[in-house]
Protein backbone atom coordinates (compact mmCIF):
# COMPACT_ATOMS: atom_id res chain seq x y z
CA UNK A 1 -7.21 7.48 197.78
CA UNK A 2 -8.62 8.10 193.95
CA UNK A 3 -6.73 11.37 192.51
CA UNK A 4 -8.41 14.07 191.09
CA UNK A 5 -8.37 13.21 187.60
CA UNK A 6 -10.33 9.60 188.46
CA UNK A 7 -13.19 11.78 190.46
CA UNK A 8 -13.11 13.91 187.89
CA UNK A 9 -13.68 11.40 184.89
CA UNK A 10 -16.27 9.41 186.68
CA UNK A 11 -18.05 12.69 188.03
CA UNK A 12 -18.18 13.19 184.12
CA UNK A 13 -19.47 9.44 183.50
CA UNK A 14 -22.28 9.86 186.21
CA UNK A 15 -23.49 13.01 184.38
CA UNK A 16 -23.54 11.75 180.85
CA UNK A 17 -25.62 9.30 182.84
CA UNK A 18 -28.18 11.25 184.70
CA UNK A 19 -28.66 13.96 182.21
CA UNK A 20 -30.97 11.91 179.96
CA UNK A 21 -33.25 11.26 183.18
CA UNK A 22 -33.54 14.95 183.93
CA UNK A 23 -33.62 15.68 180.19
CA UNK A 24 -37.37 13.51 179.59
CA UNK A 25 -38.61 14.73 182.89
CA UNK A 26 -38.26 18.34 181.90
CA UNK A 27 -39.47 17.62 178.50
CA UNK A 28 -42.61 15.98 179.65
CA UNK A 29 -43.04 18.45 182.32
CA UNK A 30 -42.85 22.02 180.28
CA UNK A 31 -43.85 20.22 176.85
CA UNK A 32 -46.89 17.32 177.55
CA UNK A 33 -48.14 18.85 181.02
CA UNK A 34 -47.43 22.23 179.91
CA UNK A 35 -46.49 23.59 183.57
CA UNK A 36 -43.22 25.15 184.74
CA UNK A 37 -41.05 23.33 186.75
CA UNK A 38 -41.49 23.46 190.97
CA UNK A 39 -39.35 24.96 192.68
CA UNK A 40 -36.41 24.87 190.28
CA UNK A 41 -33.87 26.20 192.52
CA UNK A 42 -34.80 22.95 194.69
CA UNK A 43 -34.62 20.40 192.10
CA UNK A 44 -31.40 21.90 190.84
CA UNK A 45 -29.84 21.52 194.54
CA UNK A 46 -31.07 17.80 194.75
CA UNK A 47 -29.75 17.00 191.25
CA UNK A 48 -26.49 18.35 192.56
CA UNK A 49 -26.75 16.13 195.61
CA UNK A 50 -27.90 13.12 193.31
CA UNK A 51 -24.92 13.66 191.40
CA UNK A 52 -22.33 13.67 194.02
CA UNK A 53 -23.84 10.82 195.61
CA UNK A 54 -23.78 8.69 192.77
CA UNK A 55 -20.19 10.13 192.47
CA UNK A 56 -18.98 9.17 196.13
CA UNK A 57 -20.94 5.76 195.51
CA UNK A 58 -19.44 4.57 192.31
CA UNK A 59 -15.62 5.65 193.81
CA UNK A 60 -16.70 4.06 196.87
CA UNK A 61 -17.14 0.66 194.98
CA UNK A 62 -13.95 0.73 193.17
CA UNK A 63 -12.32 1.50 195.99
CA UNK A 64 -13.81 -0.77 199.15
CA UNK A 65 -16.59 -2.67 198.01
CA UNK A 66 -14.99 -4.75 194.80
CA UNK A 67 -11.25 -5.31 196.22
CA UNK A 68 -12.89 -6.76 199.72
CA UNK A 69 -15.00 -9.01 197.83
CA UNK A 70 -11.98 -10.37 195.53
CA UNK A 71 -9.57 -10.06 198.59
CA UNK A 72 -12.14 -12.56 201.00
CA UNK A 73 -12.79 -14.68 197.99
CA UNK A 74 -8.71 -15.44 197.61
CA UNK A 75 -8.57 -15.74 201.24
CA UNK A 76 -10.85 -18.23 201.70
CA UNK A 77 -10.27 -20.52 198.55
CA UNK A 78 -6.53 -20.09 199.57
CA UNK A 79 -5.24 -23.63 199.67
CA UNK A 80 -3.37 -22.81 203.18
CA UNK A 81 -6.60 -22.18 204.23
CA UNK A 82 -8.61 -25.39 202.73
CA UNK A 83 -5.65 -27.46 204.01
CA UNK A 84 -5.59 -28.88 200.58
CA UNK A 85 -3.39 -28.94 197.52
CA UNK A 86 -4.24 -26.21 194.87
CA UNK A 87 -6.76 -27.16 192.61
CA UNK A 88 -7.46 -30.52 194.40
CA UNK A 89 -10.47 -29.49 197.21
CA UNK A 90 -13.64 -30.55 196.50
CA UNK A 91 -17.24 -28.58 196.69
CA UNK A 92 -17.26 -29.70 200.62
CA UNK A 93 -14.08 -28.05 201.26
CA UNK A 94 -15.41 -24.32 200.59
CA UNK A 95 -18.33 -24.54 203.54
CA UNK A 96 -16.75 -21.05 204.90
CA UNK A 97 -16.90 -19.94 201.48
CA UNK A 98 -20.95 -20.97 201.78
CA UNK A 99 -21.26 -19.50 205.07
CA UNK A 100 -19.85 -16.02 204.37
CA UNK A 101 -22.05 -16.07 201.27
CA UNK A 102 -25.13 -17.00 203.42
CA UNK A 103 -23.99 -14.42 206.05
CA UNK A 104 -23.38 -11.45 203.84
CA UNK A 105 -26.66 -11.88 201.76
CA UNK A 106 -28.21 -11.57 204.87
CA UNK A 107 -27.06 -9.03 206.41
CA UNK A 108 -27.03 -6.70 203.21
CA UNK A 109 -30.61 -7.71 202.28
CA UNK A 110 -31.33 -6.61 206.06
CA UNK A 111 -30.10 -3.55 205.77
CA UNK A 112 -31.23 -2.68 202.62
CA UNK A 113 -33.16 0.73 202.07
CA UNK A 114 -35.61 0.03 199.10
CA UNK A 115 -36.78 -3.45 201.08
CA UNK A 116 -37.17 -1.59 204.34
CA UNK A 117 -39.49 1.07 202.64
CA UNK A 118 -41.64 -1.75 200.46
CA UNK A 119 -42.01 -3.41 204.31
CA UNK A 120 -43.56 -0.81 205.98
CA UNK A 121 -45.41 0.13 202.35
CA UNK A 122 -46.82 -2.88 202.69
CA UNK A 123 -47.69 -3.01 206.38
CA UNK A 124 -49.57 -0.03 206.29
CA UNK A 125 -51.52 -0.75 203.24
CA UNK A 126 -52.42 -4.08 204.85
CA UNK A 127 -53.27 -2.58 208.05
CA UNK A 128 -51.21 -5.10 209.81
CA UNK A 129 -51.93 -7.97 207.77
CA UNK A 130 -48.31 -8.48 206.86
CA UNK A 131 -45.64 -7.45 209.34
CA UNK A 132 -42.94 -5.98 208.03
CA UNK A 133 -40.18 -7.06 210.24
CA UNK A 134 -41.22 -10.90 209.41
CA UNK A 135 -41.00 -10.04 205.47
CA UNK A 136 -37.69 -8.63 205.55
CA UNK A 137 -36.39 -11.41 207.11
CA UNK A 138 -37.84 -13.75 204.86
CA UNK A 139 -36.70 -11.82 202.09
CA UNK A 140 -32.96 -11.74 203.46
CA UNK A 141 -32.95 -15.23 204.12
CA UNK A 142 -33.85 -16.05 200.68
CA UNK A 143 -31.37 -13.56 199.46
CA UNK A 144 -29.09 -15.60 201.94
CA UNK A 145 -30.10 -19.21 200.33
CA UNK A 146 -29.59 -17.72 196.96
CA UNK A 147 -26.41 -16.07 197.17
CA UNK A 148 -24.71 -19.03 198.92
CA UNK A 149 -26.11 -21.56 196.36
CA UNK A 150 -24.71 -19.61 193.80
CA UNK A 151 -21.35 -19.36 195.77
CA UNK A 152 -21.68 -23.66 195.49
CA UNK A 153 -22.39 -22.99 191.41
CA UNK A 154 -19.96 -20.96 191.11
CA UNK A 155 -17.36 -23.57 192.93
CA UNK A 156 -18.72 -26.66 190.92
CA UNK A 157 -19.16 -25.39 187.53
CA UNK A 158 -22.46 -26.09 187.06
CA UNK A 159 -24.42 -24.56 184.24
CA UNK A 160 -26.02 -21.16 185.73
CA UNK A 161 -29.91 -21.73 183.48
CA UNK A 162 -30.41 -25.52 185.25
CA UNK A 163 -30.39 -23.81 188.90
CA UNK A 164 -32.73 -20.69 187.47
CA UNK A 165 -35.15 -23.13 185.41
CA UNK A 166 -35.43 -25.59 188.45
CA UNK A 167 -36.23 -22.13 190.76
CA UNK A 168 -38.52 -20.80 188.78
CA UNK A 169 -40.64 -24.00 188.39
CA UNK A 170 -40.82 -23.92 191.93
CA UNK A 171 -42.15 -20.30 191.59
CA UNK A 172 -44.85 -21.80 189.54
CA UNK A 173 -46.14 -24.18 191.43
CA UNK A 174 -46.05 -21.99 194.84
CA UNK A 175 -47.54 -18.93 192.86
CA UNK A 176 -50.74 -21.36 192.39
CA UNK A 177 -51.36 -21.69 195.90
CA UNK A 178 -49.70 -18.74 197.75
CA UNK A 179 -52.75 -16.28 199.13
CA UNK A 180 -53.09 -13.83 196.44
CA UNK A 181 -52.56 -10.69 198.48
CA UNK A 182 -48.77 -11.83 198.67
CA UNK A 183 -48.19 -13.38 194.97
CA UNK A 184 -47.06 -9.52 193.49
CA UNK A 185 -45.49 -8.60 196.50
CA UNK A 186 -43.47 -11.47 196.65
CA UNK A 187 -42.47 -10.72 192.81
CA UNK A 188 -41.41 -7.11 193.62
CA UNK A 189 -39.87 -8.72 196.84
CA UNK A 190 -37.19 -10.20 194.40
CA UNK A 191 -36.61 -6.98 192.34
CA UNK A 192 -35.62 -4.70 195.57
CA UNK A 193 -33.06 -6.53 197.00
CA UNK A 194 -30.99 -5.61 193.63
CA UNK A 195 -30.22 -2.27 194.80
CA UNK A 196 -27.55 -0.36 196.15
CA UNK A 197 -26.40 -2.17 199.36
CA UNK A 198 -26.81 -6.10 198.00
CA UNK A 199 -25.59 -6.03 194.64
CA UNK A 200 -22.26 -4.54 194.57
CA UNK A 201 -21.60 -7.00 197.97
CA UNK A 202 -22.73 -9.76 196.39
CA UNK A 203 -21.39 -8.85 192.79
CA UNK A 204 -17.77 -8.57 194.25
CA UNK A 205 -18.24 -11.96 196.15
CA UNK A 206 -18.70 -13.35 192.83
CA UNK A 207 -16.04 -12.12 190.63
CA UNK A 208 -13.90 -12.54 193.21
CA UNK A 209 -14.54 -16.08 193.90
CA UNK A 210 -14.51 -16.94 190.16
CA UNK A 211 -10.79 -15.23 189.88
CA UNK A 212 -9.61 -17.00 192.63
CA UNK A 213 -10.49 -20.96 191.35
CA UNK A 214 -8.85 -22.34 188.97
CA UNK A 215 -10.94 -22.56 185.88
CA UNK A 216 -13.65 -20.97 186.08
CA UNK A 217 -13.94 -17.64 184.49
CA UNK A 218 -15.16 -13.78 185.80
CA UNK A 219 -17.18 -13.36 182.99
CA UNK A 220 -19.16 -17.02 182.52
CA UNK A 221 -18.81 -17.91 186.46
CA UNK A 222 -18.62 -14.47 187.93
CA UNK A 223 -22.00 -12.89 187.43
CA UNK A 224 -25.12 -14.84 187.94
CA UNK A 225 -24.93 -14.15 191.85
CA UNK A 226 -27.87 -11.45 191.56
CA UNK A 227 -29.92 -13.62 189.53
CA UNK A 228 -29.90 -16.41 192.91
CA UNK A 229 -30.43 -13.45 194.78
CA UNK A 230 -33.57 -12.26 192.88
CA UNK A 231 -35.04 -15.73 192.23
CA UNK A 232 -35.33 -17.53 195.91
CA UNK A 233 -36.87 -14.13 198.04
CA UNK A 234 -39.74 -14.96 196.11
CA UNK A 235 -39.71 -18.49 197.11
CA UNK A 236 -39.34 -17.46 200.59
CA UNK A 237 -41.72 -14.75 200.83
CA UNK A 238 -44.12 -17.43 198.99
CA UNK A 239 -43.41 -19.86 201.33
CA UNK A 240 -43.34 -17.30 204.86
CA UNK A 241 -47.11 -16.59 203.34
CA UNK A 242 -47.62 -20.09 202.73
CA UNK A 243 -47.06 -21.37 206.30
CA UNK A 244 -48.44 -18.14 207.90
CA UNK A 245 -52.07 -19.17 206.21
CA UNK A 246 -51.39 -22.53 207.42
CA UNK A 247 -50.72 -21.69 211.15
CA UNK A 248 -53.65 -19.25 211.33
CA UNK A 249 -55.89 -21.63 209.84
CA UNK A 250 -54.41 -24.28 212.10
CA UNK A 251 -55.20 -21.69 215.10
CA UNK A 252 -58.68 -20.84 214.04
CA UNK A 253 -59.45 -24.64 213.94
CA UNK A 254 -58.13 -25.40 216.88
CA UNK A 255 -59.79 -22.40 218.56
CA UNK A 256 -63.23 -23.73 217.58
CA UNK A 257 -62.86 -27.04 219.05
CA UNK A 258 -62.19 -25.15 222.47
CA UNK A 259 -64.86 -23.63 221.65
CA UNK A 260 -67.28 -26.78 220.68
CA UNK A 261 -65.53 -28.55 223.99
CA UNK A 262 -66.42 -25.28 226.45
CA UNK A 263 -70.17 -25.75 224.64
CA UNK A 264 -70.69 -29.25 225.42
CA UNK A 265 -69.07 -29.26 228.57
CA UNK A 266 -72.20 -26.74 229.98
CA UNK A 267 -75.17 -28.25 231.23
């Protein structure tokens, strides 16, 4: 349970923070638009409730969030647990470590509230076009790919830029023939799953697993988890795209043969 003093320092920290966000929107508003602020009384209520969210969140994190990520990292790199001596399993010997990875990436990315809102965004716009129950699982299971390939990175050693320039190349070369209505969607499909509910998950998995083996460091190893889980959603919403086109081309074609059969079969 955090004492006063800690809520009180990091209510302190949160409204350093905010304050220069409130301070250019009331500028802009009163000095470039020249119109008073709506409903003030409002606005000053939701700051307030902005502010003690952030509050409750950033406590929340220190207190739950970062020590389980760093307590199931130790647990399962624990040599008991490999059945190994320390320091001599290889990369095969972490596959729960991989699957836990996979599994929480998923399940965050799933439930996370900016990707559910760009869904639906972009279901409506598309009037049905794109469903938005397929594209948030594509993106989770490309958050899911990513997180656990950087979970194998991570338990290798293996420098952090080869796995980003070899996914981005593939980016490349799917951006030239993905349909274009998906190409910036897929982009921005990469930037919403680092929000609130994926990256402090998947940013604990990776400190903690980098404490836990033997040398590899927090601060070289650690972090690079939300750049795998940023990178392959938009291979996967690329790719979903990809082999939706494919399929409904594949059904339109085989439509019109049924079509040119029913036709020849009349006298």
């Amino acid at each position: 349970m955090p004492s006063l003093a800690e809520l009180l320092e990091v209510a302190a920290q949160t409204v350093r923070d905010v304050l220069p966000i409130a301070a250019v929107l009331t500028l802009f508003q009163v000095f470039v638009l020249r119109r008073p602020l709506p409903n003030p009384k409002r606005l000053l209520l939701g700051f307030g409730f902005v502010l003690a969210g952030l509050v409750l969140f950033f406590v929340g994190l220190e207190q739950a969030l970062f020590p389980v990520g760093r307590s199931m990292a130790a647990q399962f790199t624990d040599p008991d647990f490999l059945g190994t001596n320390a320091g001599g399993a290889g990369a095969g010997a972490y596959v729960w470590v991989y699957v836990f990875a996979f599994s929480i990436g998923f399940a965050t990315t799933i439930a996370e509230p900016a990707l559910i809102a760009v869904a639906l965004r972009a279901e409506g716009l598309s009037a049905g076009a794109i469903d938005a129950r397929g594209l948030r699982i594509a993106v989770a299971l490309g958050v899911a790919v990513g997180v656990a390939l950087g979970a194998f990175r991570i338990v290798v050693g293996t420098p952090l830029h080869y796995f980003i320039m070899a996914g981005y190349a593939v980016v490349v070369v799917q951006t030239l023939f993905a349909p274009r209505r998906i190409v910036a969607l897929a982009y921005d499909s990469g930037g919403v799953t680092t929000s609130t509910v994926t990256v402090p998950v998947v940013a604990a998995l990776g400190l903690g697993l980098a404490e836990s083996l033997p040398g590899r460091s927090p601060l070289i190893d650690g972090f690079g988890l939300i750049a795998f889980a940023s990178l392959f959603p938009i291979i996967s919403v690329l790719g979903y795209a990809q082999a939706s086109e494919w399929r409904a081309a594949r059904v339109a074609e085989q439509r019109a043969r049924e079509e040119i059969s029913s036709e020849e079969g009349r006298p």
